[in-house]
N, C-alpha and C. Protein backbone atom coordinates (compact mmCIF):
# COMPACT_ATOMS: atom_id res chain seq x y z
N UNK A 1 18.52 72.30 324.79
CA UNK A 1 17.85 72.68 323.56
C UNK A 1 18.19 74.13 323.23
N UNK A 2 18.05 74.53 321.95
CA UNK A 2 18.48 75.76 321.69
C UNK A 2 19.06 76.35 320.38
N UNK A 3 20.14 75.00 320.14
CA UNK A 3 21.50 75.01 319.40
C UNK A 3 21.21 75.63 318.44
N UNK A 4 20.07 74.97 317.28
CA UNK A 4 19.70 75.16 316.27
C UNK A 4 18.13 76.34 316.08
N UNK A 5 17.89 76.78 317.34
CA UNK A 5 16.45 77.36 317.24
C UNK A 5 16.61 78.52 316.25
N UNK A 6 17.49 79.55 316.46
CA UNK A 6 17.99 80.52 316.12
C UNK A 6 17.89 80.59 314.20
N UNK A 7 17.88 79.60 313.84
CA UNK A 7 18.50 79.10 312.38
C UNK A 7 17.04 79.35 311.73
N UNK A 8 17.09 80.39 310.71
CA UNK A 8 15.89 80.11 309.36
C UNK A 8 15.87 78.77 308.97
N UNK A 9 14.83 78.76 308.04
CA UNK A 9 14.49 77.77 307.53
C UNK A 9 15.19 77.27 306.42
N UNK A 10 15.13 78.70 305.90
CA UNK A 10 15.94 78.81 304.54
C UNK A 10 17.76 78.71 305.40
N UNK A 11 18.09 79.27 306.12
CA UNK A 11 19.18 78.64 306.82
C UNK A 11 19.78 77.59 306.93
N UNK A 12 19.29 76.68 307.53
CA UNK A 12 19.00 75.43 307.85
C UNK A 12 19.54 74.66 306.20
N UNK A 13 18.58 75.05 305.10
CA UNK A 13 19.03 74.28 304.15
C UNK A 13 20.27 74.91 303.51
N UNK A 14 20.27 75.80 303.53
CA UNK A 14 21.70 76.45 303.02
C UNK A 14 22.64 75.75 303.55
N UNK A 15 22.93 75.36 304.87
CA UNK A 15 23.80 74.48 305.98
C UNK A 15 23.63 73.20 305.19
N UNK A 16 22.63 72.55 305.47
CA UNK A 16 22.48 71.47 304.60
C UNK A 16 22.81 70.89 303.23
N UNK A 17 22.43 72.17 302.60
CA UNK A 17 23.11 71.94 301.52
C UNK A 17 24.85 71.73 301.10
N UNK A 18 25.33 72.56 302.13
CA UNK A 18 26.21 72.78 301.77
C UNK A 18 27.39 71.66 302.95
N UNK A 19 26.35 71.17 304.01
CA UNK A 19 27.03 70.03 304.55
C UNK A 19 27.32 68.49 303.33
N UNK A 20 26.28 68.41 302.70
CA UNK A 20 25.68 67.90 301.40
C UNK A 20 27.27 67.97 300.95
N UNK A 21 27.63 68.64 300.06
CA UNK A 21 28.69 69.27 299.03
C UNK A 21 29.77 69.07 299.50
N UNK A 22 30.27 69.74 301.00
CA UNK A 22 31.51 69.89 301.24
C UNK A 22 31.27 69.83 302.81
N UNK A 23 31.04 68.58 303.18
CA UNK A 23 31.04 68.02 304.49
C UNK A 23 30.98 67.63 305.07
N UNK A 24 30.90 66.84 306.57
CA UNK A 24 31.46 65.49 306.63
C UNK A 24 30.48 65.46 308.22
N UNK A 25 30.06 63.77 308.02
CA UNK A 25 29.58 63.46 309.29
C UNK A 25 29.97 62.41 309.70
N UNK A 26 30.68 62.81 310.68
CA UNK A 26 31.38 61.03 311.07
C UNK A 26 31.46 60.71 312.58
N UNK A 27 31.93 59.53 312.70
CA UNK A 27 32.47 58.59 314.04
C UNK A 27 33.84 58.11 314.20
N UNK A 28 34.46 58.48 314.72
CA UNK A 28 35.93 57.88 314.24
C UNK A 28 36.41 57.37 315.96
N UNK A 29 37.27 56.41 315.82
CA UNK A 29 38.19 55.58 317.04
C UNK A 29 38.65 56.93 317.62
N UNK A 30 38.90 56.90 318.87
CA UNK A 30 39.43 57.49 319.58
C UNK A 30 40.73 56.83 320.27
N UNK A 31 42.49 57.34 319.68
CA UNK A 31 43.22 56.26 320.47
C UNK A 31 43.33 55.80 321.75
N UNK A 32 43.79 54.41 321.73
CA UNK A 32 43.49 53.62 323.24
C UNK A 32 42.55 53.92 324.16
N UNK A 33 41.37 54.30 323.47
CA UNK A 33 39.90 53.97 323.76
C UNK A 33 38.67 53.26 323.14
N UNK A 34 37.83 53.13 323.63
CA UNK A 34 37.18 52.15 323.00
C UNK A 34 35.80 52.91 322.83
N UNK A 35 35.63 54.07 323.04
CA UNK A 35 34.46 54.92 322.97
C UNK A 35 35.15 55.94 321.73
N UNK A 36 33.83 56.40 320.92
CA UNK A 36 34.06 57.11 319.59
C UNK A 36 33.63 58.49 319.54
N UNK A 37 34.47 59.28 318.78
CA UNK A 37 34.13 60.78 318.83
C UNK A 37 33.58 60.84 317.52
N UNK A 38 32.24 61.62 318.06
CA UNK A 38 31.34 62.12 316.69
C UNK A 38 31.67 63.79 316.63
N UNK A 39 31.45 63.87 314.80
CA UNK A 39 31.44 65.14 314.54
C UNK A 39 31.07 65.77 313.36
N UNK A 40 31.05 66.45 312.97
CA UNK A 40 30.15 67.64 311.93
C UNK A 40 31.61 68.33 311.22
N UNK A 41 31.85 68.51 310.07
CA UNK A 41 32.40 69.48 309.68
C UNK A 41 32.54 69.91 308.12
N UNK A 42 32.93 71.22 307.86
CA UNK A 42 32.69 71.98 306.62
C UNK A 42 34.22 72.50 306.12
N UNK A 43 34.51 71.83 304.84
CA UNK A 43 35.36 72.25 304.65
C UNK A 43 35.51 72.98 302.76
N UNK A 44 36.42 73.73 303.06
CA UNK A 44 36.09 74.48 301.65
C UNK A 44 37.00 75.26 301.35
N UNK A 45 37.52 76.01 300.19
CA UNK A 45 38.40 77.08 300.15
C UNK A 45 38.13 78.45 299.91
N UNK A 46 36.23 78.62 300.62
CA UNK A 46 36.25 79.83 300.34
C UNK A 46 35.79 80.10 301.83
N UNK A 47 36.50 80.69 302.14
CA UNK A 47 36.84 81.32 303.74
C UNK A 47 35.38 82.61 304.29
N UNK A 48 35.00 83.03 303.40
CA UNK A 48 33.64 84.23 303.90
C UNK A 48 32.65 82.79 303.72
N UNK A 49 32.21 82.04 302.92
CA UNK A 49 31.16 81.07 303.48
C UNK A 49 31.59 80.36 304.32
N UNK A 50 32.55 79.50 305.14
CA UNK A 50 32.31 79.51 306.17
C UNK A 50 32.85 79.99 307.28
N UNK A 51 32.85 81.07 307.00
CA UNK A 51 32.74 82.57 308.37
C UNK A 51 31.33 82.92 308.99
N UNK A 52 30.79 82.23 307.75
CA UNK A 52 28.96 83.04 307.90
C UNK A 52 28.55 81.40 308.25
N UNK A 53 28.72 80.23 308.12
CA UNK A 53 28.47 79.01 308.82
C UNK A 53 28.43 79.19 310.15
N UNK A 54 30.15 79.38 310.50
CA UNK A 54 30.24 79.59 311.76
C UNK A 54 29.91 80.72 312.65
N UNK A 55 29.51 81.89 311.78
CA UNK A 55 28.95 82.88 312.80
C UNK A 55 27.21 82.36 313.05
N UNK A 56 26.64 81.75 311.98
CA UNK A 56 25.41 81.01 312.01
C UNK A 56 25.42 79.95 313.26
N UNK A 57 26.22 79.25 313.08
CA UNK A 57 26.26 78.46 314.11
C UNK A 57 26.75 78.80 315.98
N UNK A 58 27.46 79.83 315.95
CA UNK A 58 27.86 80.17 317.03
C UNK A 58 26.88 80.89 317.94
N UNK A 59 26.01 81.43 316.94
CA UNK A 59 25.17 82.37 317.20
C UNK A 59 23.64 80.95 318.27
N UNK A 60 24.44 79.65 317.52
CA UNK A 60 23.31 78.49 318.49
C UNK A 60 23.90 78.26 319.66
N UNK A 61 25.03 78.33 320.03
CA UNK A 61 26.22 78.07 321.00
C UNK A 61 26.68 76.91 320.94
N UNK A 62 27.05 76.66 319.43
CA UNK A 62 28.27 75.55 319.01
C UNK A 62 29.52 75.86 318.98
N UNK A 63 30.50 75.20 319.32
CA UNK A 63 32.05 75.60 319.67
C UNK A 63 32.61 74.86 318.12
N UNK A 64 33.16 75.80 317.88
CA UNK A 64 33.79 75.75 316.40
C UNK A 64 35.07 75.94 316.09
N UNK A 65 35.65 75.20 315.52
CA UNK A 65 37.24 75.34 315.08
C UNK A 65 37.63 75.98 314.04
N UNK A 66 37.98 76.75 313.06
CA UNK A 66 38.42 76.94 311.91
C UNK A 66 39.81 77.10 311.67
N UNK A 67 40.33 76.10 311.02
CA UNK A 67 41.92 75.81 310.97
C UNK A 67 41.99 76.07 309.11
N UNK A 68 43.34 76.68 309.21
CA UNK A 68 43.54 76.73 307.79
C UNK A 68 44.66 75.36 307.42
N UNK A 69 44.40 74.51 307.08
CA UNK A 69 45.28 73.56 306.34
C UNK A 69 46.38 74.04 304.89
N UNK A 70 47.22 73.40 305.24
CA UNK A 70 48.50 73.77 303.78
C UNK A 70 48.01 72.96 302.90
N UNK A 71 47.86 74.02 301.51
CA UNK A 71 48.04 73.67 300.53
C UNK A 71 48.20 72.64 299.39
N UNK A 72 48.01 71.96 299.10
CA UNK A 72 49.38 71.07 297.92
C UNK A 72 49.83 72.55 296.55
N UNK A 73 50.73 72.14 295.90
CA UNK A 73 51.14 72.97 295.18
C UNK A 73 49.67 73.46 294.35
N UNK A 74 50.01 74.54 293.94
CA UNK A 74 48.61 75.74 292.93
C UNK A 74 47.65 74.83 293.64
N UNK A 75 47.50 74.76 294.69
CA UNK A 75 45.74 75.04 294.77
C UNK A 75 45.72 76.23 296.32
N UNK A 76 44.23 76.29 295.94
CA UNK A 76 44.01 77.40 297.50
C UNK A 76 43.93 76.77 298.70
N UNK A 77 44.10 77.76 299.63
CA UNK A 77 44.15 77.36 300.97
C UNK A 77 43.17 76.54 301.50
N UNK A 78 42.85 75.66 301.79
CA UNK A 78 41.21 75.12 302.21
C UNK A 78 40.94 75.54 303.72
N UNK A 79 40.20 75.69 304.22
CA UNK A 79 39.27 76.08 305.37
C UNK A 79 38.77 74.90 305.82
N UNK A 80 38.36 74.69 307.50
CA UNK A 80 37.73 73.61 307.86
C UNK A 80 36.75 73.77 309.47
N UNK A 81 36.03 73.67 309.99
CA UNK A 81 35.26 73.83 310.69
C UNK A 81 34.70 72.67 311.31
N UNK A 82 35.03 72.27 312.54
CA UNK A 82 34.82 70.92 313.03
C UNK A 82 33.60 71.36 314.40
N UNK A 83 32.43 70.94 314.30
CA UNK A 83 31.87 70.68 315.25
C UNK A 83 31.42 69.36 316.21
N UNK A 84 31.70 69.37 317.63
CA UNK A 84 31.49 68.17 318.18
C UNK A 84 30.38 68.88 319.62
N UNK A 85 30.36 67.91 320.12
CA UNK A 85 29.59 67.84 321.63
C UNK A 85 28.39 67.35 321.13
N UNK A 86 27.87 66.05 321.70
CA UNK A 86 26.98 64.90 321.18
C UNK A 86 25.78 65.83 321.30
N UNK A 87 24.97 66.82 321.85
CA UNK A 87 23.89 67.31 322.19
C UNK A 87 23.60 68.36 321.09
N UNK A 88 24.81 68.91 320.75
CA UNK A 88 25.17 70.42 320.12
C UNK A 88 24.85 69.44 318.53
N UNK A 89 25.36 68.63 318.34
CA UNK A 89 25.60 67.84 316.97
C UNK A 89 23.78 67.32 316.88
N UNK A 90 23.68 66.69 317.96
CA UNK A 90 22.21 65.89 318.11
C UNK A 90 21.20 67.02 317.28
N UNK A 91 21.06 68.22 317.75
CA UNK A 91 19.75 68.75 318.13
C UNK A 91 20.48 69.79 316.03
N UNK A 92 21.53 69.99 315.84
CA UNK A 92 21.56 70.76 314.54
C UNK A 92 21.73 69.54 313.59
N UNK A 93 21.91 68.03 313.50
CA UNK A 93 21.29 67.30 312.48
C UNK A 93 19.85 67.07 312.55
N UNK A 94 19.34 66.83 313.53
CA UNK A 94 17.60 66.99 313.63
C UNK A 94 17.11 68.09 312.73
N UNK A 95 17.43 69.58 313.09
CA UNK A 95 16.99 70.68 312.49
C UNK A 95 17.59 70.52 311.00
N UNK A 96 18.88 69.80 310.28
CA UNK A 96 19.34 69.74 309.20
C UNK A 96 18.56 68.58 308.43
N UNK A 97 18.17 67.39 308.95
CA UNK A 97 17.80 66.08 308.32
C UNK A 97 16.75 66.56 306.90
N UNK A 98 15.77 67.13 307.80
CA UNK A 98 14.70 67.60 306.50
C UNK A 98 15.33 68.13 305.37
N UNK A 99 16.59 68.45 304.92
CA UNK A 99 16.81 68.92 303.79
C UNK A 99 18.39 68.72 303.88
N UNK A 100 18.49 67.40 303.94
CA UNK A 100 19.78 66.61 303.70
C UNK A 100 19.43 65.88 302.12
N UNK A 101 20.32 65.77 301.72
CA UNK A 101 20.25 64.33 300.58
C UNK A 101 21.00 63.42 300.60
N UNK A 102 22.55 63.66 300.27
CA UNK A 102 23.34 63.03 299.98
C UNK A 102 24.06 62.07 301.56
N UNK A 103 23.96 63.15 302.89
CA UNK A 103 24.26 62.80 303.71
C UNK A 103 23.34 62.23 304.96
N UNK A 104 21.75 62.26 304.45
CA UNK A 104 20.62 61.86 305.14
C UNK A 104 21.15 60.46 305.81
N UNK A 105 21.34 59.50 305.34
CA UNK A 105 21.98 58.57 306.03
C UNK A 105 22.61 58.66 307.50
N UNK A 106 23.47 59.31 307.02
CA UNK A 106 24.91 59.67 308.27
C UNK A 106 24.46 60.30 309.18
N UNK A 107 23.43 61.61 308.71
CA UNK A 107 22.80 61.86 310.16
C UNK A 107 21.83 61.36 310.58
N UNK A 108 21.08 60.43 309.85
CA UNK A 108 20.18 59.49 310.88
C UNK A 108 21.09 58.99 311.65
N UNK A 109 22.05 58.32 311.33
CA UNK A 109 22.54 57.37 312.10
C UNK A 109 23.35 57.62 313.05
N UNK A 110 24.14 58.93 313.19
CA UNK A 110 24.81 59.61 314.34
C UNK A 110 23.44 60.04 315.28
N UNK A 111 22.65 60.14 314.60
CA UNK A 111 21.82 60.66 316.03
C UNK A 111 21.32 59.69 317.13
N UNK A 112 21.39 58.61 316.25
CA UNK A 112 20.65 57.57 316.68
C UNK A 112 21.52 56.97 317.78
N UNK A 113 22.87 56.81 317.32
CA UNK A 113 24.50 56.82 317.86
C UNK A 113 24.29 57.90 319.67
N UNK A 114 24.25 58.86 319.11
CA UNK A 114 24.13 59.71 319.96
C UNK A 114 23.16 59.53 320.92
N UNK A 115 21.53 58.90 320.73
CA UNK A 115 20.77 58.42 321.67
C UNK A 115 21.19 57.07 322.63
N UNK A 116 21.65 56.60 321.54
CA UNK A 116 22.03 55.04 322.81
C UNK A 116 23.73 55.55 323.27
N UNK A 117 23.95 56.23 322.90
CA UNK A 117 25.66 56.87 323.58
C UNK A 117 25.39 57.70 324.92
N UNK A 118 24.10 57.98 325.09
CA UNK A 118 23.75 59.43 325.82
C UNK A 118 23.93 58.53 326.90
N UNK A 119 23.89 57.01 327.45
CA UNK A 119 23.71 56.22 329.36
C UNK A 119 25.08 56.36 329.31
N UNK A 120 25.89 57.04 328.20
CA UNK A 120 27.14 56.34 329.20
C UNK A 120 27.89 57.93 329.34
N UNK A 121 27.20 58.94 329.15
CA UNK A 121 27.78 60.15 329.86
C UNK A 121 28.60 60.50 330.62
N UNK A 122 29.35 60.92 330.81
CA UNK A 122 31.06 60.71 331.71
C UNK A 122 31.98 60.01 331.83
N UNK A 123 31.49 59.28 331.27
CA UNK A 123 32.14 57.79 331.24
C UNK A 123 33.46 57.77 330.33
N UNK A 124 34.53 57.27 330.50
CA UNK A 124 35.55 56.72 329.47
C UNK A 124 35.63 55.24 329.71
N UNK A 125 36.28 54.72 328.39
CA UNK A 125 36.70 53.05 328.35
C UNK A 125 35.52 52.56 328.18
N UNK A 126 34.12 52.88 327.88
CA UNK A 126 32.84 52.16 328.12
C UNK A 126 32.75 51.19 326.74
N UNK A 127 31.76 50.07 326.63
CA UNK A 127 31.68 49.16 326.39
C UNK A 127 30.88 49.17 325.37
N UNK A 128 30.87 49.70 323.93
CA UNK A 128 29.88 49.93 322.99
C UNK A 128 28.84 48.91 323.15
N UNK A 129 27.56 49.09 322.52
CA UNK A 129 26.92 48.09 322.24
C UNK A 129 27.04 47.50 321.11
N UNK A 130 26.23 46.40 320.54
CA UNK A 130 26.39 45.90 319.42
C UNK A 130 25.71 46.98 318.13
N UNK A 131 24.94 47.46 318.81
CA UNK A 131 24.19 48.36 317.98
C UNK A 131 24.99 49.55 317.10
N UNK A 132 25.87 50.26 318.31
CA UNK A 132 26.22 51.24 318.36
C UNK A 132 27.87 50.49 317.34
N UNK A 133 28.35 49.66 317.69
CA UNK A 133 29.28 49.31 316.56
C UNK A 133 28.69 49.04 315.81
N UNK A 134 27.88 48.33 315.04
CA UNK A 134 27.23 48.28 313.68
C UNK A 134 26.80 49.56 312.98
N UNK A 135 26.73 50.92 313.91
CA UNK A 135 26.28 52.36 313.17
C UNK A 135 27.67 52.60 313.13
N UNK A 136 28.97 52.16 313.87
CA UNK A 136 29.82 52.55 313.30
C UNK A 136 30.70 52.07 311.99
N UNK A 137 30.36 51.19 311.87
CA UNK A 137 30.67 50.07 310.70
C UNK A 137 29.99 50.45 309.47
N UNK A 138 28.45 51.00 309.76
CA UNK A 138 27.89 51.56 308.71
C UNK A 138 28.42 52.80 308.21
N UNK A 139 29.41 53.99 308.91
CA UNK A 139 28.88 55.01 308.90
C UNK A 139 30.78 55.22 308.51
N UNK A 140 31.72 53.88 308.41
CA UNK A 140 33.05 53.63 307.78
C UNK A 140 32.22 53.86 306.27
N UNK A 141 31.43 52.83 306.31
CA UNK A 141 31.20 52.17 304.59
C UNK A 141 30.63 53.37 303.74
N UNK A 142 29.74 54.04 304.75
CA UNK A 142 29.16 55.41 303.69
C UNK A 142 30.30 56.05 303.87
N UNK A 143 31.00 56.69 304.10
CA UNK A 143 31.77 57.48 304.52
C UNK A 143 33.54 57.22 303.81
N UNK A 144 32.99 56.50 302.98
CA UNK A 144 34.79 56.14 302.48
C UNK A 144 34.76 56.69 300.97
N UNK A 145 35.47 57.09 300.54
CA UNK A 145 36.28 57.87 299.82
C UNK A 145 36.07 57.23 298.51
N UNK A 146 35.38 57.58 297.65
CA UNK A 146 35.18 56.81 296.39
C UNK A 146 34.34 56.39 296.19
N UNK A 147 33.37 56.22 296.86
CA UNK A 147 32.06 55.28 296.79
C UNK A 147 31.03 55.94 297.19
N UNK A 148 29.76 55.95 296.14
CA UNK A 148 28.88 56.32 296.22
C UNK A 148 27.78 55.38 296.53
């Protein structure tokens, strides 16, 4: 516990909000495995907001990436910020849920992911449940590109 203590209130929704807008909560295959990597991330092309995400967040002791991606022609550089580790993710959608909208869904359901994921700790090759593929099946369908 911890991750998120640090975080205002008004914090918290600023994050939220702006996970909301420009950011992503997902589950995705892991190749030639059968266990799934969850994760958090913010992406954007203005580089001082999320500098101040990730100094917000680091400051919980989340491990953070920020990669600059190329371009397509005339547009700006975009920025991206990937957070993972099931506990680190667990405990800052909890503190985010209350003032989610658009993505309230996704983090119910990764957390939930994340509770029945937590018996198989160390583990590789493990054996989803039925449960835990159906949040991932759900969390394709919210999560696809075009559809609201």
């Amino acid at each position: 516990m911890g991750y998120a203590a640090k975080l205002t209130e008004t914090e918290k929704a600023y994050i939220a909000g702006f996970l909301d807008a420009d950011g992503t909560i997902s589950l995705t295959k892991q190749k030639g495995r059968r266990n799934l990597k969850n994760q958090i991330g913010f992406d954007n092309t203005n580089l001082e907001v999320l500098e101040w995400i990730q100094t917000k967040l680091q400051a919980t002791n989340v491990h953070i990436y920020v990669l600059k991606s190329k371009p397509f022609k005339n547009q700006k550089e975009r920025y991206m910020i990937r957070l993972s580790g099931k506990e680190q993710i667990k405990e800052i959608l909890l503190s985010l849920i209350p003032y989610l909208i658009r993505k309230k869904t996704q983090a119910l359901l990764l957390v939930e992911f994340i509770q029945l994921n937590s018996c198989h700790k160390g583990r590789r090759n493990y054996q989803l449940s039925m449960r835990e593929l159906e949040i991932f099946d759900n969390m394709k369908l919210l999560n696809k590109v075009g559809v609201f």
